[in-house]
Protein backbone atom coordinates (compact mmCIF):
# COMPACT_ATOMS: atom_id res chain seq x y z
CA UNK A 1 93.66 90.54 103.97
CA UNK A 2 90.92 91.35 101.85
CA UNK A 3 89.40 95.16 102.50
CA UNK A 4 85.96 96.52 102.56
CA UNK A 5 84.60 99.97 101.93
CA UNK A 6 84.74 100.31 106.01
CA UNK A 7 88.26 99.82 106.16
CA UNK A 8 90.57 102.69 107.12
CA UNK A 9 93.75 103.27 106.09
CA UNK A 10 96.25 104.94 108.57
CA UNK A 11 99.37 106.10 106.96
CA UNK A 12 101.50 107.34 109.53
CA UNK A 13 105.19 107.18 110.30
CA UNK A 14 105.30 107.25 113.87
CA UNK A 15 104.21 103.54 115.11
CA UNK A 16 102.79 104.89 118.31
CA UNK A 17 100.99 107.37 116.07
CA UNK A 18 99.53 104.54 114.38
CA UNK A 19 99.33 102.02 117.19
CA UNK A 20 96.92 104.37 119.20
CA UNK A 21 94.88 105.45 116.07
CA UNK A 22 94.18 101.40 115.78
CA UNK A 23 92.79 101.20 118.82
CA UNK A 24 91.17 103.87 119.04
CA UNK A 25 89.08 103.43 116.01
CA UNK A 26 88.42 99.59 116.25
CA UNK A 27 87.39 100.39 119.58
CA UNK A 28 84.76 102.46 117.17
CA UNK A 29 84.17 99.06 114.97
CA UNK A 30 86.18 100.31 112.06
CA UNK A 31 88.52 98.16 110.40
CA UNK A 32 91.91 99.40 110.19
CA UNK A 33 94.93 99.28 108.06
CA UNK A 34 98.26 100.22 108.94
CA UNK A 35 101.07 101.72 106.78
CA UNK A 36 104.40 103.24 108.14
CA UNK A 37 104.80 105.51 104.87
CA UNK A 38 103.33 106.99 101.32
CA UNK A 39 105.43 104.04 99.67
CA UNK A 40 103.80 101.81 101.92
CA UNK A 41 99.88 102.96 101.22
CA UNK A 42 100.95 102.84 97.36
CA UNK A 43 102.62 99.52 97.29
CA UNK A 44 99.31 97.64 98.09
CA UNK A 45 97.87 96.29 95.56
CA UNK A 46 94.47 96.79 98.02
CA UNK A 47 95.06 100.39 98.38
CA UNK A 48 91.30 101.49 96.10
CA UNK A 49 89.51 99.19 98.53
CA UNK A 50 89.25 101.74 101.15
CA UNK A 51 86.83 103.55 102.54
CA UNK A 52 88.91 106.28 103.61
CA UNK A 53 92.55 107.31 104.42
CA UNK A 54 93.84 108.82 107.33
CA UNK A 55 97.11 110.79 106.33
CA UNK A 56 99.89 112.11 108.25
CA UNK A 57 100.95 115.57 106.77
CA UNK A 58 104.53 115.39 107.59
CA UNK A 59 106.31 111.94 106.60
CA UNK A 60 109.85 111.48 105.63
CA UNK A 61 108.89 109.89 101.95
CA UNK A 62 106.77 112.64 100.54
CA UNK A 63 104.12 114.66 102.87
CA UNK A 64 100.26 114.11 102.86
CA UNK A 65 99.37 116.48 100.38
CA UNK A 66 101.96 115.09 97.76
CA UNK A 67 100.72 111.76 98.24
CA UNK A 68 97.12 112.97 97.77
CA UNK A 69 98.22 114.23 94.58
CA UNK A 70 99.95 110.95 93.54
CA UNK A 71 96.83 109.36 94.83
CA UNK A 72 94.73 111.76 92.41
CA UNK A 73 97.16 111.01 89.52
CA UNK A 74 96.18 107.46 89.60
CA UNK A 75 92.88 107.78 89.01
CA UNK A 76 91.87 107.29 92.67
CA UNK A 77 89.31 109.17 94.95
CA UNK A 78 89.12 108.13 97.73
CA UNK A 79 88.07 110.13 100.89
CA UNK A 80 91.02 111.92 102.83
CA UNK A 81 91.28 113.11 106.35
CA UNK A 82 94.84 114.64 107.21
CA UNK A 83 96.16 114.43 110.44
CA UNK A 84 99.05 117.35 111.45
CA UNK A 85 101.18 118.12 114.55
CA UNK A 86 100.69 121.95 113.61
CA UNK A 87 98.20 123.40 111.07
CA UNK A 88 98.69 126.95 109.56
CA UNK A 89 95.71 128.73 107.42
CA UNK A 90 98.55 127.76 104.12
CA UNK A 91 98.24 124.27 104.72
CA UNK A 92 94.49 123.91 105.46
CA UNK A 93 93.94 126.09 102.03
CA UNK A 94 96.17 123.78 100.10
CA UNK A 95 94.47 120.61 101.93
CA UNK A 96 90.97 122.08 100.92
CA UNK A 97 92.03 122.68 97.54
CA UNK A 98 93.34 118.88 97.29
CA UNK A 99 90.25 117.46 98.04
CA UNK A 100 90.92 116.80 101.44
CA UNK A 101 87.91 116.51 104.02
CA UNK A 102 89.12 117.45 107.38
CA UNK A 103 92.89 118.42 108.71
CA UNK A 104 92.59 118.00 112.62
CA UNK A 105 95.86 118.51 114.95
CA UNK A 106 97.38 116.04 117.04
CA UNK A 107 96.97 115.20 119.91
CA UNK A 108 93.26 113.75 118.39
CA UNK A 109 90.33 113.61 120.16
CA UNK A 110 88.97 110.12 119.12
CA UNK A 111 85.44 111.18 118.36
CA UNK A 112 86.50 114.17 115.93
CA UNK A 113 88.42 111.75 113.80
CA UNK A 114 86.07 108.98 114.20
CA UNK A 115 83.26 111.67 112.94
CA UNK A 116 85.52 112.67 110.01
CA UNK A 117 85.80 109.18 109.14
CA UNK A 118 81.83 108.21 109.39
CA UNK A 119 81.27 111.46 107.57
CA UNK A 120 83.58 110.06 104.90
CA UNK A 121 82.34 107.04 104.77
CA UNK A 122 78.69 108.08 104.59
CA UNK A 123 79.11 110.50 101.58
CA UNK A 124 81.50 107.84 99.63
């Protein structure tokens, strides 16, 4: 499927997780791409076509902040918004340090991530 600069890539490894987020934010007209894993979301040959990524923190692979700083290794910047079960003040530095926009907690309220993506995708 060929990707725009609106598309958003969800990289989560809980399908509900990632099944809701869908919804949710085509409901919003975004276009979204799903990926079960880091290896996933690095595998596609697609992967600097998007707008922005949406990033679990904890995955089984490698967590959200290592894969931002694979992501950053290969030469790509694209925006970041991590999503987290539990946020600590450690975390959030490290995130803000990686580049990362936003870290919001699950459960999400639609409209804060759906900001944080707009708000990526505006200043991309």
């Amino acid at each position: 499927m060929a990707q725009s600069a609106r598309s958003i890539a969800v990289v989560d490894d809980d399908a509900a997780v990632r099944d809701a987020l869908k919804f949710a934010l085509e409901f919003e007209g975004l276009l979204v791409c799903l990926y079960d894993g880091a290896q996933a979301l690095l595998a596609d040959p697609e992967l600097a076509h998007h707008g922005c990524l949406v990033i679990d923190y904890r995955m089984p692979e490698i967590d959200g902040l290592e894969l931002v700083e694979v992501l950053h290794a290969r030469g790509l910047a694209i925006p970041v918004i991590m999503i987290t079960g539990r946020a600590n003040n450690g975390m959030r530095a490290r995130a803000s340090r990686a580049g990362i926009l936003a870290v919001l907690e699950k459960p999400l309220s639609s409209n804060a991530l759906a900001d944080a993506i707009r708000s990526a995708l505006a200043g991309r």
